[in-house]
PDB file of N, CA and C in Angstrom:
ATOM      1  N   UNK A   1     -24.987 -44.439 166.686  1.00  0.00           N
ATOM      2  CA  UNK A   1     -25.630 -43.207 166.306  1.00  0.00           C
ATOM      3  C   UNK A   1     -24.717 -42.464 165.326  1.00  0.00           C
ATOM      4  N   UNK A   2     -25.338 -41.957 164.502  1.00  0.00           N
ATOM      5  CA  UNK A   2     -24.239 -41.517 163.022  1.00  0.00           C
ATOM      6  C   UNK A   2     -24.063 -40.004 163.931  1.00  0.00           C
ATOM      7  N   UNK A   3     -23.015 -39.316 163.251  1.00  0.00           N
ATOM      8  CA  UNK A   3     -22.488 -38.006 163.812  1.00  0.00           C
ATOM      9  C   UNK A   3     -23.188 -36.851 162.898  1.00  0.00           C
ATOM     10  N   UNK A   4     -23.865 -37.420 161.816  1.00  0.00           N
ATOM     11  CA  UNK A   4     -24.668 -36.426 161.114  1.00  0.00           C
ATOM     12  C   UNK A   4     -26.251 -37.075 160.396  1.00  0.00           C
ATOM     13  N   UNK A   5     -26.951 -36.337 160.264  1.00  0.00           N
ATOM     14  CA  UNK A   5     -28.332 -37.231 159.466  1.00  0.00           C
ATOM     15  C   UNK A   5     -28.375 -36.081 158.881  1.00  0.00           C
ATOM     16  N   UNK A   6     -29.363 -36.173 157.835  1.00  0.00           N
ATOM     17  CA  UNK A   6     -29.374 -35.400 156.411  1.00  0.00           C
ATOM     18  C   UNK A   6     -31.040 -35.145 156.205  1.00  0.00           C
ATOM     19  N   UNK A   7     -31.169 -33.892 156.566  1.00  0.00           N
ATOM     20  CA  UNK A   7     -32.801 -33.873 156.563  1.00  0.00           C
ATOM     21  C   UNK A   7     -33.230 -32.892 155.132  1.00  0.00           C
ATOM     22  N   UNK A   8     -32.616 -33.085 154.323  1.00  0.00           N
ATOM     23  CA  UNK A   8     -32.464 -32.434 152.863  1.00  0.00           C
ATOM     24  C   UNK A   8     -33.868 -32.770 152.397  1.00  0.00           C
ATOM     25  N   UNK A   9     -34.459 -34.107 152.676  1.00  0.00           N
ATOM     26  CA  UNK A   9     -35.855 -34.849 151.804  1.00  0.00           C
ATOM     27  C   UNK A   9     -36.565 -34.680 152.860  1.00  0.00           C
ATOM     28  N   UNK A  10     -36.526 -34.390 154.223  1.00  0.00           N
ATOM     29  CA  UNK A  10     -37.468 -34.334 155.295  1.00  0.00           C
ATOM     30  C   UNK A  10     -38.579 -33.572 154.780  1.00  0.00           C
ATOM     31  N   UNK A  11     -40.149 -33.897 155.110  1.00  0.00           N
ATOM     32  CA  UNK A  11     -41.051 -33.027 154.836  1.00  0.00           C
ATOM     33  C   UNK A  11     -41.542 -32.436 156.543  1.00  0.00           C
ATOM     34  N   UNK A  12     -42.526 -31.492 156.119  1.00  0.00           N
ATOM     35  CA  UNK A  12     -43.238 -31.218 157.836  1.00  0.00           C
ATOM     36  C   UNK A  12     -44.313 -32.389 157.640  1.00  0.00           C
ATOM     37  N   UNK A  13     -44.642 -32.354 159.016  1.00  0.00           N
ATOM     38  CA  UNK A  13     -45.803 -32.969 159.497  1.00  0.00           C
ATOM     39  C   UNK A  13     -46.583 -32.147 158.835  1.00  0.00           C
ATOM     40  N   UNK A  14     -47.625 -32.794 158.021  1.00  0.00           N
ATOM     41  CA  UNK A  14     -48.627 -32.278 157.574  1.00  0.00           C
ATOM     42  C   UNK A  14     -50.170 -32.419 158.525  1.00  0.00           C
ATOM     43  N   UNK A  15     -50.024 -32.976 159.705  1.00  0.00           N
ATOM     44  CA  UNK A  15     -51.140 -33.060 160.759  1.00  0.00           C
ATOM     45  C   UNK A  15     -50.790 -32.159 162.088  1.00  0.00           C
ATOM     46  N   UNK A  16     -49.317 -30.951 161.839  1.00  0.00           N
ATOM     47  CA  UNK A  16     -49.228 -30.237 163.138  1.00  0.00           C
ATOM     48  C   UNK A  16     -50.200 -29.073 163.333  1.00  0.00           C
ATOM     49  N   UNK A  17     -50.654 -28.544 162.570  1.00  0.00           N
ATOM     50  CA  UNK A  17     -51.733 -27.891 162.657  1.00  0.00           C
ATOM     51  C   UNK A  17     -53.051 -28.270 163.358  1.00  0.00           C
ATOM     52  N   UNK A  18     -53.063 -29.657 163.327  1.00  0.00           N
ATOM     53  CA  UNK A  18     -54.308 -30.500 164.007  1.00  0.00           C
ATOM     54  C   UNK A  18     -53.797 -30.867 165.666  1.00  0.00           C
ATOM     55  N   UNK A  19     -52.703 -30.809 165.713  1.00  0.00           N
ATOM     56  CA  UNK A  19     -52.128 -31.363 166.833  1.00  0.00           C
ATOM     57  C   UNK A  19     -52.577 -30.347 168.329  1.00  0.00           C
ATOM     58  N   UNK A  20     -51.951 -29.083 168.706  1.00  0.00           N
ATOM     59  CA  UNK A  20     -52.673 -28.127 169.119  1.00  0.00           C
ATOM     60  C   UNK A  20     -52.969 -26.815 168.626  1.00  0.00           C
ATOM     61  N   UNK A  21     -54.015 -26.140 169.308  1.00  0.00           N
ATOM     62  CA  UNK A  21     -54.610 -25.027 169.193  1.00  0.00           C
ATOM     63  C   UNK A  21     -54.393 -23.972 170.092  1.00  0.00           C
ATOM     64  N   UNK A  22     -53.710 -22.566 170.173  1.00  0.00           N
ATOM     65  CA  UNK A  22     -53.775 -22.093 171.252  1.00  0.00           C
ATOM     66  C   UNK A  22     -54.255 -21.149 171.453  1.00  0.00           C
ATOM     67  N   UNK A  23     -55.112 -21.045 172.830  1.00  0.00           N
ATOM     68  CA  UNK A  23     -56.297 -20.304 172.752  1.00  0.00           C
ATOM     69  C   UNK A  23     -56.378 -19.314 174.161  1.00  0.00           C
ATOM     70  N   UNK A  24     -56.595 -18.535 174.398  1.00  0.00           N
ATOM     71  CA  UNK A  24     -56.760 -17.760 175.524  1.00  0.00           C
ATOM     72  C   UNK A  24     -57.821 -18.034 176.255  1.00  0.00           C
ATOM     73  N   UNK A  25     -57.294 -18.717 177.789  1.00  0.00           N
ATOM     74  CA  UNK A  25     -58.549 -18.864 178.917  1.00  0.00           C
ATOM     75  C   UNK A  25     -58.300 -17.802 180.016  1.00  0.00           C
ATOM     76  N   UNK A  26     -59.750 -17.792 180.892  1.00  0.00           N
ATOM     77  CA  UNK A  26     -59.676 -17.437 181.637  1.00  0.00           C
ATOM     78  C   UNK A  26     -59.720 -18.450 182.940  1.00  0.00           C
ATOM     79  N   UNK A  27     -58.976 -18.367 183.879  1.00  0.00           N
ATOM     80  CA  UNK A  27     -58.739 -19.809 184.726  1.00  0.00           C
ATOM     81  C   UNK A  27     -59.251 -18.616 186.238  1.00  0.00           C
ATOM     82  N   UNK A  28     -59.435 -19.361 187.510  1.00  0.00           N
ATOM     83  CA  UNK A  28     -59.949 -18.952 188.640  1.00  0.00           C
ATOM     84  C   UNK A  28     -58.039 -19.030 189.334  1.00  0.00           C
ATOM     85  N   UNK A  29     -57.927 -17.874 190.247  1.00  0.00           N
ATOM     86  CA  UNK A  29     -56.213 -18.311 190.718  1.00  0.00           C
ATOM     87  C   UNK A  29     -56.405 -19.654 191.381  1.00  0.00           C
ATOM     88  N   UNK A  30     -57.187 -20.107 192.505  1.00  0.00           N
ATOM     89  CA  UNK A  30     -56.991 -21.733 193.102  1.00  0.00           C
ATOM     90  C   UNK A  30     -56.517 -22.543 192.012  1.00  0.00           C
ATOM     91  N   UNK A  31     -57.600 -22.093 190.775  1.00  0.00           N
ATOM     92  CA  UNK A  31     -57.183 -23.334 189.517  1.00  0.00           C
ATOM     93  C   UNK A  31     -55.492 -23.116 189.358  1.00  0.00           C
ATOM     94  N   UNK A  32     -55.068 -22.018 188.813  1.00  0.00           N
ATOM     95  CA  UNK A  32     -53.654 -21.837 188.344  1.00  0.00           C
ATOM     96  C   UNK A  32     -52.845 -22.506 189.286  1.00  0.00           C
ATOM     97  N   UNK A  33     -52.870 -21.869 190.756  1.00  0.00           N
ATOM     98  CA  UNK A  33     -52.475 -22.389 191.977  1.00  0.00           C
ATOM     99  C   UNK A  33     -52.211 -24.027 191.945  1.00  0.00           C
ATOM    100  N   UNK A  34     -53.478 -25.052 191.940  1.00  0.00           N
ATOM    101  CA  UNK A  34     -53.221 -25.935 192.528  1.00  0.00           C
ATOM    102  C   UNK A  34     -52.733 -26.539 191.301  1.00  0.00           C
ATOM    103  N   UNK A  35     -52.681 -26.591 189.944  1.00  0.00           N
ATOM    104  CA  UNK A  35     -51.819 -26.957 188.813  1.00  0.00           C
ATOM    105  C   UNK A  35     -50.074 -26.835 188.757  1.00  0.00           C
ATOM    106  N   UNK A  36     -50.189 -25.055 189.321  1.00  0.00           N
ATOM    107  CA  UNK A  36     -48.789 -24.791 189.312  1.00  0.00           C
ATOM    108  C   UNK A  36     -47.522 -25.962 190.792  1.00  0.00           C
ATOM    109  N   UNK A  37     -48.847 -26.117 191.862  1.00  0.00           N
ATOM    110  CA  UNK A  37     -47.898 -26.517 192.984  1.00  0.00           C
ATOM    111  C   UNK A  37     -48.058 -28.479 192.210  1.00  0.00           C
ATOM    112  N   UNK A  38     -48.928 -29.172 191.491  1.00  0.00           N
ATOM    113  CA  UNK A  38     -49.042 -30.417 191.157  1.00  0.00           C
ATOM    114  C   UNK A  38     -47.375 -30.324 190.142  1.00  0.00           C
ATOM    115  N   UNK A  39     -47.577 -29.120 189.217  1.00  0.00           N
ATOM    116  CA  UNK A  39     -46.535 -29.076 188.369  1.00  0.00           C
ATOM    117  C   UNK A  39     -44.741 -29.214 189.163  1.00  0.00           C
ATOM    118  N   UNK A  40     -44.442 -28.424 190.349  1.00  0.00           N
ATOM    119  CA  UNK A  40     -43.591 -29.078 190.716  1.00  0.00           C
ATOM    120  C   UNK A  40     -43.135 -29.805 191.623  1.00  0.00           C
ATOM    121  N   UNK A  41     -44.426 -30.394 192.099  1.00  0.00           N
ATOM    122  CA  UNK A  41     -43.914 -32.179 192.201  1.00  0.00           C
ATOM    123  C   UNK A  41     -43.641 -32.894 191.256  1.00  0.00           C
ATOM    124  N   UNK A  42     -43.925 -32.666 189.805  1.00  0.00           N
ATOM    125  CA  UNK A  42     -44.130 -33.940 188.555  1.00  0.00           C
ATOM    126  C   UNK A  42     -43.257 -33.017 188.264  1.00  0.00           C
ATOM    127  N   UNK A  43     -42.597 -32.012 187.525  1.00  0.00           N
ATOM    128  CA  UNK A  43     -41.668 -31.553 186.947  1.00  0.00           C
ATOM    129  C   UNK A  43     -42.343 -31.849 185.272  1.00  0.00           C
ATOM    130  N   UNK A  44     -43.540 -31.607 185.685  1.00  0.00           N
ATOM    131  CA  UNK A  44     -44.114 -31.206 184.164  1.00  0.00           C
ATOM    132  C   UNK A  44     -44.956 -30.108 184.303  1.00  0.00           C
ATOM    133  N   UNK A  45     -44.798 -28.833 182.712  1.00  0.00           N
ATOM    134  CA  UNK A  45     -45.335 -27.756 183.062  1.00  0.00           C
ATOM    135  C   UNK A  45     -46.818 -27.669 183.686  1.00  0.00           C
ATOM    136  N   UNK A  46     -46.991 -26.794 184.208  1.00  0.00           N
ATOM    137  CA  UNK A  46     -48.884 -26.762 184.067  1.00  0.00           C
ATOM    138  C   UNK A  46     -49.513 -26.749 183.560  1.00  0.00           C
ATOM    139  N   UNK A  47     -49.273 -26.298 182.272  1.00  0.00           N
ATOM    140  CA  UNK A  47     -49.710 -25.935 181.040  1.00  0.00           C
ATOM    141  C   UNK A  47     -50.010 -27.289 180.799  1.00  0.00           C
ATOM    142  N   UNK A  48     -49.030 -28.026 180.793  1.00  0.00           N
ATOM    143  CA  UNK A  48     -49.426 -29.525 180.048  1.00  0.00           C
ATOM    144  C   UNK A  48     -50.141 -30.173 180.676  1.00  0.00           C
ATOM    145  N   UNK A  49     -50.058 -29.993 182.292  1.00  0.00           N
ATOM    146  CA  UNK A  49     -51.018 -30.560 183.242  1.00  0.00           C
ATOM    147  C   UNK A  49     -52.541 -30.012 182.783  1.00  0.00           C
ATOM    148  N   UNK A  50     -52.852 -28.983 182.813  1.00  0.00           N
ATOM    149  CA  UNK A  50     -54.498 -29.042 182.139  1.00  0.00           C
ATOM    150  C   UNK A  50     -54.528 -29.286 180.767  1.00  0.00           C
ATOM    151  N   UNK A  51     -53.918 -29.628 180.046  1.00  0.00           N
ATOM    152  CA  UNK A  51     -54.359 -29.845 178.509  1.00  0.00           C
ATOM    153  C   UNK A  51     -54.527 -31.330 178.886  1.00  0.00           C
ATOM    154  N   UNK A  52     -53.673 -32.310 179.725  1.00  0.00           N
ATOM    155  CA  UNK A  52     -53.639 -33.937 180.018  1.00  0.00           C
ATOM    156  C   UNK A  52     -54.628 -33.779 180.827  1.00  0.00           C
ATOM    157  N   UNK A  53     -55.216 -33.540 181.711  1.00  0.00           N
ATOM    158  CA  UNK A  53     -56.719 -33.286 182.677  1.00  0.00           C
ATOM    159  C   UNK A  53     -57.804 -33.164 181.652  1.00  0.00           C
ATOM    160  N   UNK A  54     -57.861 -32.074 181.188  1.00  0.00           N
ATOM    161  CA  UNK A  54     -58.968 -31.714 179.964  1.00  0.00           C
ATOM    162  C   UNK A  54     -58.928 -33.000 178.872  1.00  0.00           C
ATOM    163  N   UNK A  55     -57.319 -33.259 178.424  1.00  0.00           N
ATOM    164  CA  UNK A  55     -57.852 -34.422 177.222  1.00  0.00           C
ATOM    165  C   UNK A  55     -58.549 -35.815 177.750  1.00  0.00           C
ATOM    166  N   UNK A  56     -58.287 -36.079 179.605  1.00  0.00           N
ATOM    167  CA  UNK A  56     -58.731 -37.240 180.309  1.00  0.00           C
ATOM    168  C   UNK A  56     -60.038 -37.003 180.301  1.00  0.00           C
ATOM    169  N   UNK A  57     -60.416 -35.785 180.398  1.00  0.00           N
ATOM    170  CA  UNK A  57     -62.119 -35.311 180.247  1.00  0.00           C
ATOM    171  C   UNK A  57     -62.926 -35.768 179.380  1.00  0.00           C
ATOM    172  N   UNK A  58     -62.218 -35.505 178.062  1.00  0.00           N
ATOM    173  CA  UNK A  58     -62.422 -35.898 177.000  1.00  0.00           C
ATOM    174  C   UNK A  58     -62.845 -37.099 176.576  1.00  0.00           C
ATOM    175  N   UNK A  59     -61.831 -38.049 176.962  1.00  0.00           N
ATOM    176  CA  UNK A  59     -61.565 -39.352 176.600  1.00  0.00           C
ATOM    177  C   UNK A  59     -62.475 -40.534 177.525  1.00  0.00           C
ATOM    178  N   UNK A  60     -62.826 -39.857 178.911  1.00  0.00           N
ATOM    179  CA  UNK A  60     -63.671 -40.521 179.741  1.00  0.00           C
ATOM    180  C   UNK A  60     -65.355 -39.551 179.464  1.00  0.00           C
ATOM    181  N   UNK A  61     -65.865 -39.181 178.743  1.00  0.00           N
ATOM    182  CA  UNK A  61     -66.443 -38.090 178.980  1.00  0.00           C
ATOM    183  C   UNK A  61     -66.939 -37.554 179.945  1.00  0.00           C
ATOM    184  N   UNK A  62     -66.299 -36.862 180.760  1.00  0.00           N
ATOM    185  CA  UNK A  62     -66.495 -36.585 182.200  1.00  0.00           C
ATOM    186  C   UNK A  62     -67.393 -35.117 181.661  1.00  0.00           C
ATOM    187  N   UNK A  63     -68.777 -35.099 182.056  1.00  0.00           N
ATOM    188  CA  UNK A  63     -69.920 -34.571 182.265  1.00  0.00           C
ATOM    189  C   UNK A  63     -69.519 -33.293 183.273  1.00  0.00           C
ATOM    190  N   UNK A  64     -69.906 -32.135 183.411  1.00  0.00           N
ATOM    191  CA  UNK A  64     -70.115 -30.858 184.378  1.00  0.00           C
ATOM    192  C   UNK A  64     -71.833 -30.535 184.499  1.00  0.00           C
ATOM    193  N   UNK A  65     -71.874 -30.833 185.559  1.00  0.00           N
ATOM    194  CA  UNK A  65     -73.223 -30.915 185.846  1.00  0.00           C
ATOM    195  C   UNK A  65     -73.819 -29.022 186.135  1.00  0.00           C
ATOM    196  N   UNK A  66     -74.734 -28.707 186.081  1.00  0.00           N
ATOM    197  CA  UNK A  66     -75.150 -27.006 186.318  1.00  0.00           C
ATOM    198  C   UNK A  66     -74.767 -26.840 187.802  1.00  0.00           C
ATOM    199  N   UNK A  67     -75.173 -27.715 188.828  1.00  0.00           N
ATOM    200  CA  UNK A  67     -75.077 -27.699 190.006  1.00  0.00           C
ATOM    201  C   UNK A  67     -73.359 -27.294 190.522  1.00  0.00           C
ATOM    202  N   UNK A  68     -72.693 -28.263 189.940  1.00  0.00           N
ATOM    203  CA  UNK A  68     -70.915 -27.894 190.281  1.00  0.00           C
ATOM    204  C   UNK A  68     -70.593 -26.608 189.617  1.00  0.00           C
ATOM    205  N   UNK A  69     -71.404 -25.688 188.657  1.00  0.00           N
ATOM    206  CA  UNK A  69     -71.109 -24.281 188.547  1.00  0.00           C
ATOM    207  C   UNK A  69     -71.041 -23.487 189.498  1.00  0.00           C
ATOM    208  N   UNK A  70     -71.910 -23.312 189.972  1.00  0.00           N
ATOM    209  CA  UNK A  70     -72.399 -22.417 191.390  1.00  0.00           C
ATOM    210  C   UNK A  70     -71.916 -23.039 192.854  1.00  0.00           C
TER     211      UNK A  70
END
């Protein structure tokens, strides 16, 4: 491993803007709750725990039916 690197020509990511978005929710406390106590068993934030839940949503398209509202 060199003792210095030289980021003089480095550019930015020109796709971090696409990467995330941050947005203000409103969450139920159980929700915050049972994220925050998953978060330290895994020693990953919560925060990241619902963005990885939500993107699994995503990616499987997991459906919310009207019925599981109420």
């Amino acid at each position: 491993m060199r003792e210095e690197y030289d980021f003089s020509q480095s550019v930015k990511n020109p796709y971090f803007k696409q990467l995330s978005k941050p947005i203000t929710i409103d969450l139920e406390v159980d929700v915050i709750e049972y994220f925050e106590e998953m978060a330290e068993d895994t020693d990953i934030p919560y925060k990241a725990l619902i963005s990885l839940y939500l993107k699994d949503c995503v990616q499987v398209q997991r459906r919310v039916s009207a019925a599981q509202l109420f």
